[in-house]
C-alpha atoms as a PDB file:
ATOM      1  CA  UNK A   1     281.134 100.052 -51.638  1.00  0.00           C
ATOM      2  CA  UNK A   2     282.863  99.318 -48.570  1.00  0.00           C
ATOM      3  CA  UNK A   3     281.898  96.649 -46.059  1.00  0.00           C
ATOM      4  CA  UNK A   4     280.515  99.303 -43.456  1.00  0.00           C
ATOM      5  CA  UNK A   5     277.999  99.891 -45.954  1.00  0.00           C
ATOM      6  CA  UNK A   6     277.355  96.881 -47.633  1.00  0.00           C
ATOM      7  CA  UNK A   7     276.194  96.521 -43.405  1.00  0.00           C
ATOM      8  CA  UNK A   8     274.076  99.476 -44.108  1.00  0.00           C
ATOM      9  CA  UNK A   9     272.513  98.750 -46.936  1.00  0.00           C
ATOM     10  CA  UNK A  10     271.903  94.554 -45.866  1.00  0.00           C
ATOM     11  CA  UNK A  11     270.176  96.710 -42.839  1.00  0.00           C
ATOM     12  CA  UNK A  12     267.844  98.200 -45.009  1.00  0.00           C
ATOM     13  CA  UNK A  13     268.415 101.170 -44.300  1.00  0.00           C
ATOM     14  CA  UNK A  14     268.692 103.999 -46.478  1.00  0.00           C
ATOM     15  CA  UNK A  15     271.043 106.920 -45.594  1.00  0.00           C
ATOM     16  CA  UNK A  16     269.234 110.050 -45.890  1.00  0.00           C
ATOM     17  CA  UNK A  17     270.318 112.857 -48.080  1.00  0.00           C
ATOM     18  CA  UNK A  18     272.495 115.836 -46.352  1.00  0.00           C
ATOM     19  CA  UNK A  19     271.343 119.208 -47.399  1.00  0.00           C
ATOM     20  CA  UNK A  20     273.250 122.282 -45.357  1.00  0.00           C
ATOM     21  CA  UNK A  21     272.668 124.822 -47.902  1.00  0.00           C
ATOM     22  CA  UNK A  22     271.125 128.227 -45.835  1.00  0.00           C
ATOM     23  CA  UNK A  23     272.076 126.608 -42.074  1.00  0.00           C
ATOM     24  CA  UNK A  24     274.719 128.436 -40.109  1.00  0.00           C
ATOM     25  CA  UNK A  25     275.228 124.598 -38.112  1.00  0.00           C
ATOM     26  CA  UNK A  26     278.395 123.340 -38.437  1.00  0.00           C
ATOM     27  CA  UNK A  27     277.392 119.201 -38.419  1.00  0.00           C
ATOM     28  CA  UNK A  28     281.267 118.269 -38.571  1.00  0.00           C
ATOM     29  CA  UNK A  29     284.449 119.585 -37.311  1.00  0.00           C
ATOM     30  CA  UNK A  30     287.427 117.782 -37.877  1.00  0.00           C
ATOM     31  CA  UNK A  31     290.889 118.535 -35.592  1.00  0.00           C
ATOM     32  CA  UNK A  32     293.540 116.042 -36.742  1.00  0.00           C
ATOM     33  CA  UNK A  33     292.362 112.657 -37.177  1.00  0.00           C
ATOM     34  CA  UNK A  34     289.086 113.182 -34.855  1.00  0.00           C
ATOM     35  CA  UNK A  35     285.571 114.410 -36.182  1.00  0.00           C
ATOM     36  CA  UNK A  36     283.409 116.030 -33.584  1.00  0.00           C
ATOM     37  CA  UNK A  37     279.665 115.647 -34.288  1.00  0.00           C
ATOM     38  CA  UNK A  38     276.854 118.389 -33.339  1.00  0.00           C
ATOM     39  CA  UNK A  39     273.932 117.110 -31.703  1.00  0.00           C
ATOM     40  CA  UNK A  40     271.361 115.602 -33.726  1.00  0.00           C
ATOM     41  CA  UNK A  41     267.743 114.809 -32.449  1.00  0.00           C
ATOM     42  CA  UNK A  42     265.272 112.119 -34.912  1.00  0.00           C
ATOM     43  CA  UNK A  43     263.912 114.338 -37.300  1.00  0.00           C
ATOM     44  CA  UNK A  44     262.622 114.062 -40.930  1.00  0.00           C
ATOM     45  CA  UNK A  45     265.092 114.661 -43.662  1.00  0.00           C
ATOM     46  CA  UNK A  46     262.665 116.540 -45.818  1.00  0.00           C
ATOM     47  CA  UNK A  47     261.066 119.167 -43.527  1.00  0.00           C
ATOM     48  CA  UNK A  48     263.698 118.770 -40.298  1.00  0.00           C
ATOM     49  CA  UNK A  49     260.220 118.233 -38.480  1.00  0.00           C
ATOM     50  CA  UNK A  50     260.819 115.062 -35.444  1.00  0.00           C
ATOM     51  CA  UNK A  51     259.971 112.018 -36.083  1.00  0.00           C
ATOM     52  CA  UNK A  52     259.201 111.270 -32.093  1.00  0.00           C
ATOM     53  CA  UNK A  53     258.447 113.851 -29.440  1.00  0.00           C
ATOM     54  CA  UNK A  54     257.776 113.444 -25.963  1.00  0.00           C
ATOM     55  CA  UNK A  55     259.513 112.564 -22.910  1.00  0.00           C
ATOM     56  CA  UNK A  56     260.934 108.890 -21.925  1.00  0.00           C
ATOM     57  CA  UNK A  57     258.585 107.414 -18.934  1.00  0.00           C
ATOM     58  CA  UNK A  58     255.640 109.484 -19.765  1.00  0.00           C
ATOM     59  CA  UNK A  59     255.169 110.237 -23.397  1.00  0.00           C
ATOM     60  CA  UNK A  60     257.385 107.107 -25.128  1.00  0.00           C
ATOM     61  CA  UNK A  61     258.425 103.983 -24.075  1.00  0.00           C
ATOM     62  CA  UNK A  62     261.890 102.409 -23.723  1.00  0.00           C
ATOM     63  CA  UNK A  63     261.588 100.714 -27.205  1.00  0.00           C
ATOM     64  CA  UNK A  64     260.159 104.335 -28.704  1.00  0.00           C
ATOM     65  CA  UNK A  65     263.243 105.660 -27.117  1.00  0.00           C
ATOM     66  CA  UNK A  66     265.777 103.177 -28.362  1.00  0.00           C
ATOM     67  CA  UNK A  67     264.395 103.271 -31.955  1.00  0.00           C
ATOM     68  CA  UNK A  68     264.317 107.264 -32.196  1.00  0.00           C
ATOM     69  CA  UNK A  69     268.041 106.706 -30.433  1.00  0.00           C
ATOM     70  CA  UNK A  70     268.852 104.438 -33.758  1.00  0.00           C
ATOM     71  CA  UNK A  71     267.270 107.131 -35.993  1.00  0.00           C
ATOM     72  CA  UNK A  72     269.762 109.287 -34.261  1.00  0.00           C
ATOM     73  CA  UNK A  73     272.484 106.735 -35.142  1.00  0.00           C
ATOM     74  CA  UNK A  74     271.197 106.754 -39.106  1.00  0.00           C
ATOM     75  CA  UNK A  75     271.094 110.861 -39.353  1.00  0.00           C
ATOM     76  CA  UNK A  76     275.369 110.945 -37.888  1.00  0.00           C
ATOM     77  CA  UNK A  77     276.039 107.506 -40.482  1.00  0.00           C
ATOM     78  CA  UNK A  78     274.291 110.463 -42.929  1.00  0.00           C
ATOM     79  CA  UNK A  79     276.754 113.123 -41.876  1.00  0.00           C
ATOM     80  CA  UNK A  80     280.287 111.076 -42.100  1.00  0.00           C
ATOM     81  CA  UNK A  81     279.410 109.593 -45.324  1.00  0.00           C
ATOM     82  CA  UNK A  82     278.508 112.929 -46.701  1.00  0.00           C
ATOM     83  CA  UNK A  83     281.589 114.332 -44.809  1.00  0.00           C
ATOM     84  CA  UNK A  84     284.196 111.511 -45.381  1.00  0.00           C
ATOM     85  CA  UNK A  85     282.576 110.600 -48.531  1.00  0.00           C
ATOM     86  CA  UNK A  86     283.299 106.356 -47.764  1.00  0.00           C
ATOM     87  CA  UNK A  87     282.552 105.315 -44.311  1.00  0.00           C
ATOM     88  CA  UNK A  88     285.792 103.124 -44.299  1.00  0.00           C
ATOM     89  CA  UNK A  89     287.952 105.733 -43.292  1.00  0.00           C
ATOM     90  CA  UNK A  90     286.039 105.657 -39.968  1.00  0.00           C
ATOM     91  CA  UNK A  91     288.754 103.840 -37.655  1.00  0.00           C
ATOM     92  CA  UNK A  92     286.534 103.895 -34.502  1.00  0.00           C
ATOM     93  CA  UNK A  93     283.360 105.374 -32.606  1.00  0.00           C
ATOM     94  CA  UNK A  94     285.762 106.599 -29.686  1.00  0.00           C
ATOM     95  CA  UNK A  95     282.694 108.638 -27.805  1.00  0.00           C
ATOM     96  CA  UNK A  96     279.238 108.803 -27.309  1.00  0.00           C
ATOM     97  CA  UNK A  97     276.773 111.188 -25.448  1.00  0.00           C
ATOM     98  CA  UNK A  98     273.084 110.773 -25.269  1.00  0.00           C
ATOM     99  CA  UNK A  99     270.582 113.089 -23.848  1.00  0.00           C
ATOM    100  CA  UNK A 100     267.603 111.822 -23.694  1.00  0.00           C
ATOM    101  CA  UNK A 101     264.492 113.822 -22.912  1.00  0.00           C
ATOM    102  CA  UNK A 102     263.244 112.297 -19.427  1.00  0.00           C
ATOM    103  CA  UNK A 103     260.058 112.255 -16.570  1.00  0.00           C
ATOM    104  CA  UNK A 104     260.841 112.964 -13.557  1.00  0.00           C
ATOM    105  CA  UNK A 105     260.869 108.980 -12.359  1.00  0.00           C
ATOM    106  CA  UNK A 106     262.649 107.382 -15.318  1.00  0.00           C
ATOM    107  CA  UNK A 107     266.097 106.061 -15.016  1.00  0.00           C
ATOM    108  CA  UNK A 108     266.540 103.712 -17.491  1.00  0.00           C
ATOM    109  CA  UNK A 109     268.698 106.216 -19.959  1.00  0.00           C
ATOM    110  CA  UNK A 110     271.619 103.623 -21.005  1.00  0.00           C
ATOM    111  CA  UNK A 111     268.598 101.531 -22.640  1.00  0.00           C
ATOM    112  CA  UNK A 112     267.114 104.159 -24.544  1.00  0.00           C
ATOM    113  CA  UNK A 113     270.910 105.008 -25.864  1.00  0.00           C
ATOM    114  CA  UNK A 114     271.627 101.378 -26.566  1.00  0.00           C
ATOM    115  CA  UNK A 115     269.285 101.894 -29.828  1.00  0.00           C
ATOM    116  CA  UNK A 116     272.451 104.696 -31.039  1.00  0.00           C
ATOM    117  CA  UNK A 117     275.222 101.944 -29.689  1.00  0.00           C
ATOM    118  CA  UNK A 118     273.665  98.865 -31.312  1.00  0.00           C
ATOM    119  CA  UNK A 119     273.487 100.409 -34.596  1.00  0.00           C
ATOM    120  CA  UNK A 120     277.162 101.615 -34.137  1.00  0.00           C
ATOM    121  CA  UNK A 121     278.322  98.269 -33.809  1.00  0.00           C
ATOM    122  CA  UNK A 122     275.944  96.490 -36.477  1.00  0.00           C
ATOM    123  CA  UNK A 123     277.014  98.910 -39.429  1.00  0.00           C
ATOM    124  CA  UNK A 124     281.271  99.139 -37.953  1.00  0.00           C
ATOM    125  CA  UNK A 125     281.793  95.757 -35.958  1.00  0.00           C
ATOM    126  CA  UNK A 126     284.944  96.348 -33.545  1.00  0.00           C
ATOM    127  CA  UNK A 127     285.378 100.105 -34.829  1.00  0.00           C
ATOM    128  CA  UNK A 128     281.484 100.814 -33.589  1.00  0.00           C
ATOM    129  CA  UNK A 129     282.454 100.000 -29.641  1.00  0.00           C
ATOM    130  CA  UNK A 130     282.581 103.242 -27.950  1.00  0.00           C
ATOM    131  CA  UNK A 131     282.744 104.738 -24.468  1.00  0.00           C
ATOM    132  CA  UNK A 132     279.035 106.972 -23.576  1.00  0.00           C
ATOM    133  CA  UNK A 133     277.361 108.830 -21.284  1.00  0.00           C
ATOM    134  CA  UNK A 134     273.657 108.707 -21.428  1.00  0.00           C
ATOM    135  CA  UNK A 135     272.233 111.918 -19.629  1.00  0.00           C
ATOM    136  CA  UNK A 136     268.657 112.762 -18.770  1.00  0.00           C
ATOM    137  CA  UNK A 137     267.296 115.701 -19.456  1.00  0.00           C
ATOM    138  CA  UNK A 138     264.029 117.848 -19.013  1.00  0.00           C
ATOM    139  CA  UNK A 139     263.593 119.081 -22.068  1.00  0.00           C
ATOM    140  CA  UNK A 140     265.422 118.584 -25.517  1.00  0.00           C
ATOM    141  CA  UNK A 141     264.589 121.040 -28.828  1.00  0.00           C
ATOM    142  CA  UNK A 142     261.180 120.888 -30.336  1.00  0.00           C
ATOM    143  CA  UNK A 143     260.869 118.600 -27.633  1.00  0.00           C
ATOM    144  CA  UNK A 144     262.806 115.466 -29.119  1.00  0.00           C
ATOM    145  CA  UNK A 145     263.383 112.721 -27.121  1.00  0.00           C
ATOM    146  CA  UNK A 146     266.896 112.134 -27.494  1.00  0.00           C
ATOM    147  CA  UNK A 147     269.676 113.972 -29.042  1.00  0.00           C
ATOM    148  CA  UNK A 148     273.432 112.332 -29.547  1.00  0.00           C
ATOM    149  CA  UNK A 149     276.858 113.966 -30.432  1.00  0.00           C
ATOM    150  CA  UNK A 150     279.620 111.707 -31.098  1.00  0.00           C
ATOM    151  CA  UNK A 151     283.404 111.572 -31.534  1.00  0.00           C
ATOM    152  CA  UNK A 152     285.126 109.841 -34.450  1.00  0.00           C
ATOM    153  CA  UNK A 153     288.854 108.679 -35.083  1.00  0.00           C
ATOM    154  CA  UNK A 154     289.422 108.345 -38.963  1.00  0.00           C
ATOM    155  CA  UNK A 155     291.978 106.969 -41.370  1.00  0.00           C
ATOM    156  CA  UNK A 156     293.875 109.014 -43.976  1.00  0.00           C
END
């Protein structure tokens, strides 16, 4: 086990199980020595049902926001282990975007993201820094609050 997830695991968190049989996504695609995430909202790994719904500034606070932004972080942790198959050949987090489901009145996106980014940097250290966007949104699918997409360098 490599230190990234001797991070995870002093975290307590527990990576949840990837299951892609019968889905036409593609989660990963790799070009060279950068991974390209899809979009992935907080929702349950048994029934893909979210965890959080709503909009930030009417339906969920900032803190609501930030933790289903970390959930986020968890599921795409999920999807390079499964893909990489040891999270040590991820060199660095090199970009971030966030869209997070917003009222009309709230601006405080970067906060609600910072739940993804913390994360990032607990579990990798150095290789977790990343540049981001955080975008808000009107609506997000089966009305999530936030949905992130991320690009990864990697090691041979």
């Amino acid at each position: 086990m490599g230190l990234a997830e001797e991070r995870i695991q002093a975290l307590g968190i527990r990576l949840p199980a990837i299951d892609l049989k019968g889905k036409a996504i593609v989660p990963i695609r790799q070009h060279g020595n950068l991974l390209y995430t899809s979009g992935h909202g907080p929702e349950s790994e048994v029934d893909g049902r979210p965890l959080w719904t709503g909009k930030l500034g009417k339906d969920l606070t900032v803190e609501e926001g930030y933790q289903a932004a970390r959930e986020c972080g968890i599921i795409l942790l999920a999807h390079l282990k499964h893909y990489l198959g040891d999270l040590e050949r991820v060199d660095a987090i090199v970009k971030v975007f966030g869209l997070i489901a917003s009222a009309d009145d709230f601006y405080q996106q970067p906060q609600v993201l910072n739940g993804f980014s913390d994360l990032m940097v607990e579990v990798f250290g150095e290789r977790g820094k990343h540049a981001r966007s955080a975008m808000g949104t009107n609506v997000l699918p089966k009305n999530i609050p936030v949905e992130v997409e991320m690009i990864v360098r990697i090691r041979d």
